[in-house]
N, C-alpha and C. Protein backbone atom coordinates (compact mmCIF):
# COMPACT_ATOMS: atom_id res chain seq x y z
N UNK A 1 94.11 122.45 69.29
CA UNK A 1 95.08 122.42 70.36
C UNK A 1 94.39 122.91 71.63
N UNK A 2 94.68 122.00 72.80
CA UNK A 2 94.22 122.70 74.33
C UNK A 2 95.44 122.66 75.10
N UNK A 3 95.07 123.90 75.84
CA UNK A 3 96.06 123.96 76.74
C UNK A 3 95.58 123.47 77.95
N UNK A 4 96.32 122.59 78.68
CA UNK A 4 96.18 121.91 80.19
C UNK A 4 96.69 122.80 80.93
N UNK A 5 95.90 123.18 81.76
CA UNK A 5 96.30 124.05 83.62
C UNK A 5 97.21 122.89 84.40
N UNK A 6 98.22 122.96 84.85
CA UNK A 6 98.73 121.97 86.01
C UNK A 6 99.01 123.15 87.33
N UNK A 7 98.19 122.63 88.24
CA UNK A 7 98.29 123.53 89.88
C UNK A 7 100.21 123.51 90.05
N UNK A 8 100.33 124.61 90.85
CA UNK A 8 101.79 124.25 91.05
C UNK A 8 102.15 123.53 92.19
N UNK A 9 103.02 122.68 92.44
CA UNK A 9 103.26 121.43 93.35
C UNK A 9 102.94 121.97 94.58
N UNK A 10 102.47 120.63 95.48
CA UNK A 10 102.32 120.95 96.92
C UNK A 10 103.48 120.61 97.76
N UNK A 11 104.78 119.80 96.71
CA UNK A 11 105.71 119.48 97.72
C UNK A 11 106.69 120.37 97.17
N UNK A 12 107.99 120.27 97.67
CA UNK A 12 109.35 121.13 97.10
C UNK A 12 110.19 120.21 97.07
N UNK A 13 111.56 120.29 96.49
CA UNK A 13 112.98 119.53 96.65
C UNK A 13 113.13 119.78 98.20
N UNK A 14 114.02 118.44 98.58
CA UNK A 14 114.42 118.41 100.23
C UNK A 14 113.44 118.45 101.41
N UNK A 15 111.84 118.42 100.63
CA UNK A 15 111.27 118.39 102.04
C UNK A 15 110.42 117.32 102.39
N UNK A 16 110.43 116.55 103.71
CA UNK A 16 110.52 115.57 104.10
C UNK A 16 108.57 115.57 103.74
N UNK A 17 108.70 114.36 103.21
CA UNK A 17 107.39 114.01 103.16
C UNK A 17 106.64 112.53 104.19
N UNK A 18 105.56 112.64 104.18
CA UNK A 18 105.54 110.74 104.28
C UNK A 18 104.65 109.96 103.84
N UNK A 19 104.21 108.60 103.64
CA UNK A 19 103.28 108.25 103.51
C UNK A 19 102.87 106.56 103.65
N UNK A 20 101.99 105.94 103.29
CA UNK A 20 101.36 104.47 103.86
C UNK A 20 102.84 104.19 103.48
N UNK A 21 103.56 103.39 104.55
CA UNK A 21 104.80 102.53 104.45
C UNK A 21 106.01 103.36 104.80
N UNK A 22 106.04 104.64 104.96
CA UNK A 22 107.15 105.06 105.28
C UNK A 22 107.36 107.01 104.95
N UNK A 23 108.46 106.90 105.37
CA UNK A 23 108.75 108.65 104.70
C UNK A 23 110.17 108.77 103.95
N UNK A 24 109.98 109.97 103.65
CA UNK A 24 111.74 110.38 102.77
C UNK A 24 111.74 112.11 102.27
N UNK A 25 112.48 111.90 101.47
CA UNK A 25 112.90 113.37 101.02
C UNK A 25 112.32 113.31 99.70
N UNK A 26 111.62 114.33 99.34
CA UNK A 26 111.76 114.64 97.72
C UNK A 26 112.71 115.05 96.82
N UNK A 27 113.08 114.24 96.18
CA UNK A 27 113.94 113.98 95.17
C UNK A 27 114.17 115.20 94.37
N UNK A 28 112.79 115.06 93.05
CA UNK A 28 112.45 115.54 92.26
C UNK A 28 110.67 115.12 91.83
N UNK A 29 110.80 116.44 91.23
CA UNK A 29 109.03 116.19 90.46
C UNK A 29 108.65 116.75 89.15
N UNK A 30 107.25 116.21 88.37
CA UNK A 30 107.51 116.34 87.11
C UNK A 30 105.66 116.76 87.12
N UNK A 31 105.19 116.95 86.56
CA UNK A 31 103.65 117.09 85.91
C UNK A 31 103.72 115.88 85.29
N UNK A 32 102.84 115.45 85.74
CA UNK A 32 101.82 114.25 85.09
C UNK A 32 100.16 114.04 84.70
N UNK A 33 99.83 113.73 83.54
CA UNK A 33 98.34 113.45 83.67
C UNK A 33 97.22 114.58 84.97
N UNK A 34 97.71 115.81 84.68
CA UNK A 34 97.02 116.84 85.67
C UNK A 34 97.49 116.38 86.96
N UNK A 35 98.58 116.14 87.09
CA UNK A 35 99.05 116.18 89.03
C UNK A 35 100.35 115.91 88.68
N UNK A 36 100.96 115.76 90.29
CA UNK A 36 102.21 115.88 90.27
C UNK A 36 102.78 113.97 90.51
N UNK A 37 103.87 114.04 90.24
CA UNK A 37 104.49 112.58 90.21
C UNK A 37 106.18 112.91 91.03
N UNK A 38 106.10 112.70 91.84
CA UNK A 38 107.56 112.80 92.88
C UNK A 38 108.62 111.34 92.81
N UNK A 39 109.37 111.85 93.17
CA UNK A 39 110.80 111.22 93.45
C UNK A 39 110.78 111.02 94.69
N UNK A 40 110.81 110.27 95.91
CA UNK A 40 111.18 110.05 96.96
C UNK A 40 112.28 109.18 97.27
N UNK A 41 113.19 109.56 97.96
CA UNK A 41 114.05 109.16 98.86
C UNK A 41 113.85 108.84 100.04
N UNK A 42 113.50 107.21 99.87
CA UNK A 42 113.02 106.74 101.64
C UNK A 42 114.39 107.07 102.47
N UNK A 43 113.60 107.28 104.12
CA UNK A 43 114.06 107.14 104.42
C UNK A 43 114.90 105.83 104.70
N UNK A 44 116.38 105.59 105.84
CA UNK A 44 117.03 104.73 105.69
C UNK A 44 117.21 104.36 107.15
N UNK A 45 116.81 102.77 107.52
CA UNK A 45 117.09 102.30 108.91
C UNK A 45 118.11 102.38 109.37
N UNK A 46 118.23 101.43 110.29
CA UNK A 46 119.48 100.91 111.24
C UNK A 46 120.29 100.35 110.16
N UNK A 47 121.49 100.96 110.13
CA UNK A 47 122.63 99.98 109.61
C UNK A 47 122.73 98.86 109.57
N UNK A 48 122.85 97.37 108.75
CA UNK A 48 122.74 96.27 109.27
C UNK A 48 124.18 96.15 109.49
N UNK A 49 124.36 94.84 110.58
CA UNK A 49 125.65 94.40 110.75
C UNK A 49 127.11 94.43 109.34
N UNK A 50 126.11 93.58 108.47
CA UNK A 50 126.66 93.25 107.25
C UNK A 50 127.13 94.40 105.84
N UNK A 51 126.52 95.31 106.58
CA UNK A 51 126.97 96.99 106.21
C UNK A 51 125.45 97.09 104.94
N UNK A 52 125.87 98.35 103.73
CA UNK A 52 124.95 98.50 102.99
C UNK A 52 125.20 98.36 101.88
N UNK A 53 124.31 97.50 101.08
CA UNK A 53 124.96 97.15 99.91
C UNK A 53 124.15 97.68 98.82
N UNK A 54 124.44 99.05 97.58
CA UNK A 54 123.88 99.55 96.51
C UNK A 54 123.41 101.00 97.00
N UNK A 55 122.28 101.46 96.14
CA UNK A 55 121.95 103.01 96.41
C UNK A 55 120.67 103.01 97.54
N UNK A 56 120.32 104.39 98.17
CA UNK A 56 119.23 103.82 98.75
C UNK A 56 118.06 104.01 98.28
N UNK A 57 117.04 103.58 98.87
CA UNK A 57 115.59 103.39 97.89
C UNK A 57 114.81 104.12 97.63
N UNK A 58 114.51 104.46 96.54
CA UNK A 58 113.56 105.72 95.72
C UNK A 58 112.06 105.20 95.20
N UNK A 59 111.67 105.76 95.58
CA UNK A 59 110.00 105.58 94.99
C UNK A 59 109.27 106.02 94.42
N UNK A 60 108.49 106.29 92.82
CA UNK A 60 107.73 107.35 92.96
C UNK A 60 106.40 107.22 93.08
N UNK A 61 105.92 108.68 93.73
CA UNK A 61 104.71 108.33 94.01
C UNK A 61 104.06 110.06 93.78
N UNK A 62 102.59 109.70 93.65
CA UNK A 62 101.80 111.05 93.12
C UNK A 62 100.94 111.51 94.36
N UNK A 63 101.43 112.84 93.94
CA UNK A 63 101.04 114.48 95.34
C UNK A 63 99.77 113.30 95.86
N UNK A 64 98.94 113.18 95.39
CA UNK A 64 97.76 112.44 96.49
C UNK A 64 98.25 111.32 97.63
N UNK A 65 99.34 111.00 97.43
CA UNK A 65 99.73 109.37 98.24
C UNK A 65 100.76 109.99 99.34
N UNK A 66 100.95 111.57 99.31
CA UNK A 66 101.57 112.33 100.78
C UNK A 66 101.36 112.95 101.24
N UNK A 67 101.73 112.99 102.54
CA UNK A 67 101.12 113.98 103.33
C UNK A 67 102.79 115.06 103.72
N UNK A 68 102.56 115.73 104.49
CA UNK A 68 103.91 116.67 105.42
C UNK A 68 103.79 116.06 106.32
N UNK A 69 105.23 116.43 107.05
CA UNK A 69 105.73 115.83 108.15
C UNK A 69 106.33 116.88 109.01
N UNK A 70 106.34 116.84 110.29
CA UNK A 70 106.75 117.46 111.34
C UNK A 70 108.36 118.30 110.91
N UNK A 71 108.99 117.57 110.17
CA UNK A 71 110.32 117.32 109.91
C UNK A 71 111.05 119.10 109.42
């Protein structure tokens, strides 16, 4: 049996992240394969005319693919 070290996350719940294509909120996060694997909550445009139809869009993506944001 080995025990795996996982660093503790560089992001938190609710804080605005961003990255290639866009930004959002962190969801949630989990340990993965020695790093972290996030939940993002893109952000959300302009309203269209035709209103919004379903939930809005979540992505996940791993601690390397974000950066912080001003936010």
């Amino acid at each position: 049996m080995t025990a795996t070290l996982v660093k503790m996350p560089k992001f938190s719940n609710t804080q605005w992240v961003s990255f290639v294509g866009g930004e959002g909120i962190v969801r949630s996060y989990t340990p993965e394969s020695g790093t972290w694997t996030y939940l993002i909550e893109m952000a959300l445009g302009r309203e269209p005319d035709f209103g919004r139809v379903g939930a809005e869009t979540m992505i996940l993506l791993t601690e390397a693919d974000l950066r912080t944001t001003g936010f």
